[in-house]
C-alpha atoms as a PDB file:
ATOM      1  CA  UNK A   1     -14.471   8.484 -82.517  1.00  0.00           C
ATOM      2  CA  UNK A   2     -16.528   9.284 -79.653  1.00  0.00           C
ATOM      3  CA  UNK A   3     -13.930  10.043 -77.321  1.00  0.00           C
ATOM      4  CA  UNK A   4     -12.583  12.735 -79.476  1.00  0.00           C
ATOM      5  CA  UNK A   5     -15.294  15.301 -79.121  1.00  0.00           C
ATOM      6  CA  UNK A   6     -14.901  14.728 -75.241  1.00  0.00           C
ATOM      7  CA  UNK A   7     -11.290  15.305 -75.800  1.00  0.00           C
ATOM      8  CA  UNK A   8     -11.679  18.862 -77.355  1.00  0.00           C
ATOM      9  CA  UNK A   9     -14.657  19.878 -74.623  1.00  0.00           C
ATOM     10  CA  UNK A  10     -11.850  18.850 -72.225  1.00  0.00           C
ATOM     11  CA  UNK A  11      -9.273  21.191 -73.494  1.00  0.00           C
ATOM     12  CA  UNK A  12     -11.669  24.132 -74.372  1.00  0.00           C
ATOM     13  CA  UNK A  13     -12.541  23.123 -70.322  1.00  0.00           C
ATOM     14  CA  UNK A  14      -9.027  23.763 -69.055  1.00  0.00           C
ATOM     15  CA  UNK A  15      -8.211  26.380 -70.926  1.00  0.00           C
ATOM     16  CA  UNK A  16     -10.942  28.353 -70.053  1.00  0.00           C
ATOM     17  CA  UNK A  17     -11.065  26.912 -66.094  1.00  0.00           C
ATOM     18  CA  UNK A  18      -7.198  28.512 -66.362  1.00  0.00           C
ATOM     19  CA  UNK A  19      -8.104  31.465 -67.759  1.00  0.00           C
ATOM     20  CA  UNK A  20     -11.003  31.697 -65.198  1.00  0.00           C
ATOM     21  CA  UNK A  21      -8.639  31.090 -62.540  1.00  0.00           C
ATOM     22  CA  UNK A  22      -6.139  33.562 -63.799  1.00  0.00           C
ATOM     23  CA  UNK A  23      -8.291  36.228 -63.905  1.00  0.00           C
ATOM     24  CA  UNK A  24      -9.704  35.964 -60.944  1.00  0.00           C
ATOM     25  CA  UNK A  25      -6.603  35.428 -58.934  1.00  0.00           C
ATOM     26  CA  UNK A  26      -5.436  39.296 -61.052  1.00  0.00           C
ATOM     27  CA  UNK A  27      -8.312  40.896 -59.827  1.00  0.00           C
ATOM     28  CA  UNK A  28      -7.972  39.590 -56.271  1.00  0.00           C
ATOM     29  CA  UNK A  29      -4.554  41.376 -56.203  1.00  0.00           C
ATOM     30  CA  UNK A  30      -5.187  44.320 -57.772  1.00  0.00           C
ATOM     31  CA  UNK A  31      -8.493  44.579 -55.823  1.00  0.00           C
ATOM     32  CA  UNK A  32      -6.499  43.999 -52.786  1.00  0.00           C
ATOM     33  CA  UNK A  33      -4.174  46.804 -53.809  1.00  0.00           C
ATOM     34  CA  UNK A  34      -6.411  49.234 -54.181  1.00  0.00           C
ATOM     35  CA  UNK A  35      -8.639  49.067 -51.256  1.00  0.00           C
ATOM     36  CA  UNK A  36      -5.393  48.446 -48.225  1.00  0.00           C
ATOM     37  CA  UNK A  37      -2.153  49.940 -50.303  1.00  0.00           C
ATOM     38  CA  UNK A  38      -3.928  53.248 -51.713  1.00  0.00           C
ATOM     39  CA  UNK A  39      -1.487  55.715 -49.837  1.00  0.00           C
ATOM     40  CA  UNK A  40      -4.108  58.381 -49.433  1.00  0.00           C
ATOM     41  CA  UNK A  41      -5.747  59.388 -46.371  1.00  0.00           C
ATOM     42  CA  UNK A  42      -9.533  61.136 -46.864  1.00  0.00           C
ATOM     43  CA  UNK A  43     -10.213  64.397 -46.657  1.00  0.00           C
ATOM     44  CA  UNK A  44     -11.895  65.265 -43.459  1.00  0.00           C
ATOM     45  CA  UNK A  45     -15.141  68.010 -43.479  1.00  0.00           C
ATOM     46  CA  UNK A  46     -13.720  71.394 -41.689  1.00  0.00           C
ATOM     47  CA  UNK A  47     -16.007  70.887 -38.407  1.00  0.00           C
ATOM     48  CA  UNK A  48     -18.246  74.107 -37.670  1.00  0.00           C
ATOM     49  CA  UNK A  49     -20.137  72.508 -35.226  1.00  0.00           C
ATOM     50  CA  UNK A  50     -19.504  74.652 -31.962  1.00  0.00           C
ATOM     51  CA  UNK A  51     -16.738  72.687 -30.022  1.00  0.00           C
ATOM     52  CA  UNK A  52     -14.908  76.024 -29.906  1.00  0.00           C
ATOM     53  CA  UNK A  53     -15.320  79.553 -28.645  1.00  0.00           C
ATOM     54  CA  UNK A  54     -18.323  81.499 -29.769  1.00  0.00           C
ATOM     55  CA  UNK A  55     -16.475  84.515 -30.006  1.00  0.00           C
ATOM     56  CA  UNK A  56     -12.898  85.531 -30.683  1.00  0.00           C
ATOM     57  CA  UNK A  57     -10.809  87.994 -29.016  1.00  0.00           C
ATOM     58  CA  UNK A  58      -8.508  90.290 -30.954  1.00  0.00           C
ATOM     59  CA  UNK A  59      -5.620  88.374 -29.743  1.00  0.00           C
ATOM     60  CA  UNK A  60      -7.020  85.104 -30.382  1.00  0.00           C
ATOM     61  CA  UNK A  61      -7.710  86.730 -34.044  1.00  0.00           C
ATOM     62  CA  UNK A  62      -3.814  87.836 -34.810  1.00  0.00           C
ATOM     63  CA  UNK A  63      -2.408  84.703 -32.927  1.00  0.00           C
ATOM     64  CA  UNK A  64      -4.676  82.580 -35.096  1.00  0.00           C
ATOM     65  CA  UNK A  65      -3.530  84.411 -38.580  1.00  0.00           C
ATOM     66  CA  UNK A  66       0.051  84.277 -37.684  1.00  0.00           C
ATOM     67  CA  UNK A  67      -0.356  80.661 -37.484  1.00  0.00           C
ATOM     68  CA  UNK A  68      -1.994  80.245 -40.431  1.00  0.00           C
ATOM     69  CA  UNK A  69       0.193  82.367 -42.331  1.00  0.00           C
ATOM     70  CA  UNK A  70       3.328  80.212 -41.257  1.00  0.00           C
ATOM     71  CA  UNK A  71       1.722  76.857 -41.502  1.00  0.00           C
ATOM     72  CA  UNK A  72       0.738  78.205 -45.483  1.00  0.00           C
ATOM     73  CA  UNK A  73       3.857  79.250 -45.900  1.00  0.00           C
ATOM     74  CA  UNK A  74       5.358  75.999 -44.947  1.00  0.00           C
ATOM     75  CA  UNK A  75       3.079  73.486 -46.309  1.00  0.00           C
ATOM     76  CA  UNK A  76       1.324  74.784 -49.175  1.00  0.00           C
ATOM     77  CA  UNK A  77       3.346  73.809 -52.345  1.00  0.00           C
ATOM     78  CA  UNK A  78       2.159  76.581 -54.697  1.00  0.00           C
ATOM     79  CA  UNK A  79       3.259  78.931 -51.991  1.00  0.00           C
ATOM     80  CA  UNK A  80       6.770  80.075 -53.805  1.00  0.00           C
ATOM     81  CA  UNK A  81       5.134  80.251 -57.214  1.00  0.00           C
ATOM     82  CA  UNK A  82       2.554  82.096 -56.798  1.00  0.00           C
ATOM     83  CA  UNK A  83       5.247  84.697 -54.527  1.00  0.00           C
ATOM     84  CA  UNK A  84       6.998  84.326 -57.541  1.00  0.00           C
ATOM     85  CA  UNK A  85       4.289  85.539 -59.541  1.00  0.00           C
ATOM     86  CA  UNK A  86       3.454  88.970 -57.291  1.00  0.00           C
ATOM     87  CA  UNK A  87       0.916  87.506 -55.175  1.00  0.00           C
ATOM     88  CA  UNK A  88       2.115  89.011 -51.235  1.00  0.00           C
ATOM     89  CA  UNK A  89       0.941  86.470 -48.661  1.00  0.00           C
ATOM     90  CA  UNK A  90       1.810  88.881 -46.145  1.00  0.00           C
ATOM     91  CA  UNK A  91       0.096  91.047 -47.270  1.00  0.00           C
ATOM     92  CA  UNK A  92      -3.102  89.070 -47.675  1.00  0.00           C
ATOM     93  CA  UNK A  93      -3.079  88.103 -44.413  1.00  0.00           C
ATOM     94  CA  UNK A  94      -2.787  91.537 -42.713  1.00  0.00           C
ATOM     95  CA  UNK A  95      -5.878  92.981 -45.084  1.00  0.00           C
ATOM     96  CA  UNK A  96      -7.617  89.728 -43.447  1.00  0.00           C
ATOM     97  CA  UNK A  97      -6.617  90.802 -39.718  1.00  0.00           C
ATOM     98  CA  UNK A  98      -7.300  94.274 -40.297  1.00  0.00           C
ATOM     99  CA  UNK A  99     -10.832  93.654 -42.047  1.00  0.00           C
ATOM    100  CA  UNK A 100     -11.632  91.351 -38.570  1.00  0.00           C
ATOM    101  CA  UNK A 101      -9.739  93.634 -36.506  1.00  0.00           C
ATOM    102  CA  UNK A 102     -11.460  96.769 -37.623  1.00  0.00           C
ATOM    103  CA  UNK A 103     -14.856  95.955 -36.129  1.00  0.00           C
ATOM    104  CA  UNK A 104     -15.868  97.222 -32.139  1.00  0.00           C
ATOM    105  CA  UNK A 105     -17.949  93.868 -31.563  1.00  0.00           C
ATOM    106  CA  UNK A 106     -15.834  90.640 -31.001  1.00  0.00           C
ATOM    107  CA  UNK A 107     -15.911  88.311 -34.644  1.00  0.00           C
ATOM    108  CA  UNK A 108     -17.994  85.136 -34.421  1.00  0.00           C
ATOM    109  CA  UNK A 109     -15.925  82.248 -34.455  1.00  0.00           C
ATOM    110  CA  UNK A 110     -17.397  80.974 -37.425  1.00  0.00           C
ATOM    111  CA  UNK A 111     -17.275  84.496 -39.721  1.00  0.00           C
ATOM    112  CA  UNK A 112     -13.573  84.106 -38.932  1.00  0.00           C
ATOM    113  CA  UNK A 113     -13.454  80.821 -40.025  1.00  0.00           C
ATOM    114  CA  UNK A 114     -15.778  81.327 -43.369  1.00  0.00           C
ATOM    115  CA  UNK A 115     -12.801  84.479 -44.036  1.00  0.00           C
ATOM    116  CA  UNK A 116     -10.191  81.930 -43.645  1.00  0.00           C
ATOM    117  CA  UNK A 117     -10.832  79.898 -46.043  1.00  0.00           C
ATOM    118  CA  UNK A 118     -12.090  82.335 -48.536  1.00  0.00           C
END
């Protein structure tokens, strides 16, 4: 008689050390999954913090929007849709150059980069 209550502690015991041990071993992989197999890189700040140019020339303005335009137009997925929709990326981009452009006084470097990503 006494050795059966020792008998059922036992079993409670290993089924709950398994459980335990199950458990633990899940969240190791899935914990382990998540932080090194995520498949997302993070999202760098823009950096305004004066590495470049204080001013840009007019040149450095249009050669700067062209690229933009074409890297938009080749990596941003909505680009087609919203085309499709009636939105002109062209012309978006030349009311940008020509409200930069229009001014006598060179464009800060950082006004031109605020009107980019507006």
């Amino acid at each position: 008689m006494l050795n059966e209550p020792k008998m059922m502690t036992f079993f409670i015991n290993c089924k709950f050390q398994l459980f335990t041990k199950t458990f633990l071993l899940s969240v190791l992989l899935i914990g382990h999954t998540a932080i090194f197999c995520s498949g997302s890189e993070p999202i760098h700040s823009l950096d305004f913090s004066g590495n470049g140019p204080i001013f840009l020339s007019k040149e450095q303005i249009s050669e700067d929007l062209n690229l933009a335009s074409r890297l938009f137009r080749d990596n941003y997925v909505r680009h087609p849709i919203f085309e499709q929709h009636g939105i002109n990326w062209e012309g978006v981009f030349q009311k940008l150059e020509s409200l930069l452009l229009k001014d006598i006084n060179p464009v800060l470097t950082h006004h031109f980069q605020k009107q980019l990503i507006k």
